[in-house]
Protein backbone atom coordinates (compact mmCIF):
# COMPACT_ATOMS: atom_id res chain seq x y z
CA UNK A 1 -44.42 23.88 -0.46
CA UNK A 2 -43.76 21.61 2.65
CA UNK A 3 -42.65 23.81 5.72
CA UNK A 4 -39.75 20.87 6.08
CA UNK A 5 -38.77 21.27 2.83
CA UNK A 6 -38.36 24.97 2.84
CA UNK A 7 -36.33 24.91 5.95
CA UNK A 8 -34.07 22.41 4.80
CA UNK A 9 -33.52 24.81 1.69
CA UNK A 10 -33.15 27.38 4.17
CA UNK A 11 -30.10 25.33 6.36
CA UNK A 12 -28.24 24.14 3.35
CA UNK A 13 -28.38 27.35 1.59
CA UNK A 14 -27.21 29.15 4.66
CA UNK A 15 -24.85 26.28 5.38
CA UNK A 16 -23.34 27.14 1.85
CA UNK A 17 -22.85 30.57 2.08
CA UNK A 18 -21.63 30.50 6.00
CA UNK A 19 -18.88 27.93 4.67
CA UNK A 20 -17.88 28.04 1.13
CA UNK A 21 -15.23 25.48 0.69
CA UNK A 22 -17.33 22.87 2.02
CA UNK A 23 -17.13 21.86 -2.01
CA UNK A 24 -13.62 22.37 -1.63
CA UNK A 25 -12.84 20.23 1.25
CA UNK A 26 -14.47 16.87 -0.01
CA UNK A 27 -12.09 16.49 -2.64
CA UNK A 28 -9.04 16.99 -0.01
CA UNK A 29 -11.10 14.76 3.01
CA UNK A 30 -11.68 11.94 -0.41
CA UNK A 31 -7.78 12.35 -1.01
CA UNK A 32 -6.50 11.71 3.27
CA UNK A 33 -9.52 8.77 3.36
CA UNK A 34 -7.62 7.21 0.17
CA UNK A 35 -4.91 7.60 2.18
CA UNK A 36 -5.35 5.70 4.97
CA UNK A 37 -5.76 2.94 2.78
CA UNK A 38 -2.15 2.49 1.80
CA UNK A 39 0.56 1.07 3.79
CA UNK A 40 2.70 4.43 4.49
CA UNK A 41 6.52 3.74 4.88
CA UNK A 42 8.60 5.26 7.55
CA UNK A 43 11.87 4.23 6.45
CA UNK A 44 14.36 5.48 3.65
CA UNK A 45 15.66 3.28 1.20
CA UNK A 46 19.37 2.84 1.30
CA UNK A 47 21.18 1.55 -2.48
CA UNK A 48 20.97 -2.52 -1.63
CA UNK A 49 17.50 -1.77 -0.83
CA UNK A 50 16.53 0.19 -4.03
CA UNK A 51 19.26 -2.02 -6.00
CA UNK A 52 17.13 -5.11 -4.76
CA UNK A 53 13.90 -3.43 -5.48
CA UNK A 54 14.55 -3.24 -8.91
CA UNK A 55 15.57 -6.71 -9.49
CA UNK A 56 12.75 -8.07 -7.88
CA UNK A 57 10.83 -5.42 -10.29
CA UNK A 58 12.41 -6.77 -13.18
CA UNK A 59 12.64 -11.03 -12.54
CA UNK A 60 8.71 -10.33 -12.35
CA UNK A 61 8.46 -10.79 -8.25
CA UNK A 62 4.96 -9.62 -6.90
CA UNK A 63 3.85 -8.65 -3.55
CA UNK A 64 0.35 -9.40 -2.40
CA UNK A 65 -0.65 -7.08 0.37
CA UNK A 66 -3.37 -5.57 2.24
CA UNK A 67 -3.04 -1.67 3.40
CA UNK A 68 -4.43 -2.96 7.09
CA UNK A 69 -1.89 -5.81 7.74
CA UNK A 70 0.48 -5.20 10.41
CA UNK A 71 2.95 -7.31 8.81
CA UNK A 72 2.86 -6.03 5.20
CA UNK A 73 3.36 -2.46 6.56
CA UNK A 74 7.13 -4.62 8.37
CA UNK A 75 7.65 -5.92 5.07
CA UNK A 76 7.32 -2.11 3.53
CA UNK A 77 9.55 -0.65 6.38
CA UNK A 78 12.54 -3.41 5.65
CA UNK A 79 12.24 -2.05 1.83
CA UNK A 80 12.42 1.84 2.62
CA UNK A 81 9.94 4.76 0.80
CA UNK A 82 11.18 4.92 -2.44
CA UNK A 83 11.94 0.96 -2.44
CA UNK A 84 8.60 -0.39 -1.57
CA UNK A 85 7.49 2.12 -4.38
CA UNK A 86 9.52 0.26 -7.07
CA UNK A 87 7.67 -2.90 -6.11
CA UNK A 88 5.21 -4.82 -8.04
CA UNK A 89 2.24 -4.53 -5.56
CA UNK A 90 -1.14 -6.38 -5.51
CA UNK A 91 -3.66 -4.49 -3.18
CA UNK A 92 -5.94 -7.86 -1.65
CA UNK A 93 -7.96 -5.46 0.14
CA UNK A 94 -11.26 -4.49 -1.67
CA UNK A 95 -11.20 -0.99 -0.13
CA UNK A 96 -7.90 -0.24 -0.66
CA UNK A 97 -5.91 1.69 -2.89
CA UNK A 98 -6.45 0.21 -6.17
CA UNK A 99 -7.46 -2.81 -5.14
CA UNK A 100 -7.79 -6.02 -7.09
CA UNK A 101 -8.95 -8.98 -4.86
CA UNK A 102 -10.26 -10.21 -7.47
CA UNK A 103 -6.33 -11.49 -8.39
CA UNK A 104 -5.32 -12.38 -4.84
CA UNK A 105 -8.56 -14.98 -5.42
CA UNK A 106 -7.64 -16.38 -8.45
CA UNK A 107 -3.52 -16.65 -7.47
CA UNK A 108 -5.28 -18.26 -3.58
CA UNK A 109 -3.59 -15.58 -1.77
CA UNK A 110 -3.90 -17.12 2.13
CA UNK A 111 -1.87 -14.78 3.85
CA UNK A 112 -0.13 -11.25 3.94
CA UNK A 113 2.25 -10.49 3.00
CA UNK A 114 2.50 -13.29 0.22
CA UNK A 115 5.55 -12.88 -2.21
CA UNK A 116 5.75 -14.48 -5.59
CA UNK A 117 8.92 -15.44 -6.65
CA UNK A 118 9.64 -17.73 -10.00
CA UNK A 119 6.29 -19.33 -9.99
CA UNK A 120 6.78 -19.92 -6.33
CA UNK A 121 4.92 -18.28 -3.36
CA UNK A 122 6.10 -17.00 0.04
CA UNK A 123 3.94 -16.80 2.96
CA UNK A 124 5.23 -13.72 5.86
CA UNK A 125 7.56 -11.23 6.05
CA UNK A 126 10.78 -11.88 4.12
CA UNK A 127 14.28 -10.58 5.46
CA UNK A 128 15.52 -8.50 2.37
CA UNK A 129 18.43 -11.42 2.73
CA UNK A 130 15.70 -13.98 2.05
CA UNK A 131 14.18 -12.11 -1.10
CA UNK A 132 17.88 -11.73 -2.60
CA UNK A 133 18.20 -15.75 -2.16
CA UNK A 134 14.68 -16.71 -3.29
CA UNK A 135 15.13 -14.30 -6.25
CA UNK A 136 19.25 -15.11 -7.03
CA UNK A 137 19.98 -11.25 -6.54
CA UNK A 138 23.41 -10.97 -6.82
CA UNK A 139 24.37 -7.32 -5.80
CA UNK A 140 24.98 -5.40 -2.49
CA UNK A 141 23.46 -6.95 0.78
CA UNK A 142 24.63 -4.21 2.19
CA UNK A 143 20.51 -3.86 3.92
CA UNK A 144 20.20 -0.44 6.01
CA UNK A 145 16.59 -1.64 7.45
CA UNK A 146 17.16 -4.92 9.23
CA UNK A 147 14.36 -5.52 11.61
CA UNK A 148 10.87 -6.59 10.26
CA UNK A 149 8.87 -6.01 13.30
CA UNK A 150 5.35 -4.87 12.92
């Protein structure tokens, strides 16, 4: 046998036994690297957010993202946690979380965010105000998260 090959045996098997949950740690190090691939949200969702969540959800609105866009991750913030969540999302990026660029080809998805509304598409960040017009939301505009700032 090959002196190089024996001493690599050597190091991983000692490498193994020195640190048994190295097998354990790649699935945690695969789950935080998924993780930085999605926009996280900051911000709780107050009732006219998660109210207008929902009927975006349900009129068939989708939002074309990418996790690394400064301004998606404003649009996300406006929405709240457990609003953005409700969302119909389309991940443009091809690394990111269940990603389908693919889709963001075909539907010429130019710029994030992108919102489509009706058949009709939105370039930017949208004031929650703006998505209850473009969408003719009629509940509570009572909006907690008010600034879209990156």
């Amino acid at each position: 046998m090959d002196q190089r090959y024996l001493i690599g045996a050597i190091g991983l098997t000692l490498l193994l036994s020195a640190s048994p949950s190295v097998a354990q740690e790649a699935p945690s190090r695969f789950a935080e690297t998924l993780e930085s691939r999605r926009i996280i949200v900051g911000t709780t969702s107050g009732a006219a957010e998660l109210a207008l969540a929902a009927h975006l959800q349900a009129i068939g609105a989708v939002l074309y993202k990418a996790y690394w866009c400064p301004h998606c991750y404003a649009q996300a913030q406006l929405f709240g946690e457990a609003a953005f969540a409700q969302l119909s999302q389309v991940e443009c990026a091809e690394d990111g979380v269940n990603a389908q660029p693919q889709l963001c080809q075909e539907e010429m998805i130019r710029a994030y965010p992108t919102w489509e509304i009706n058949g009709q598409q939105y370039r930017g960040v949208q004031s929650l105000e703006a998505l209850a017009e473009l969408s003719n939301y009629s509940g509570s505009r009572e909006f907690t998260n008010t600034s879209p700032s990156p």
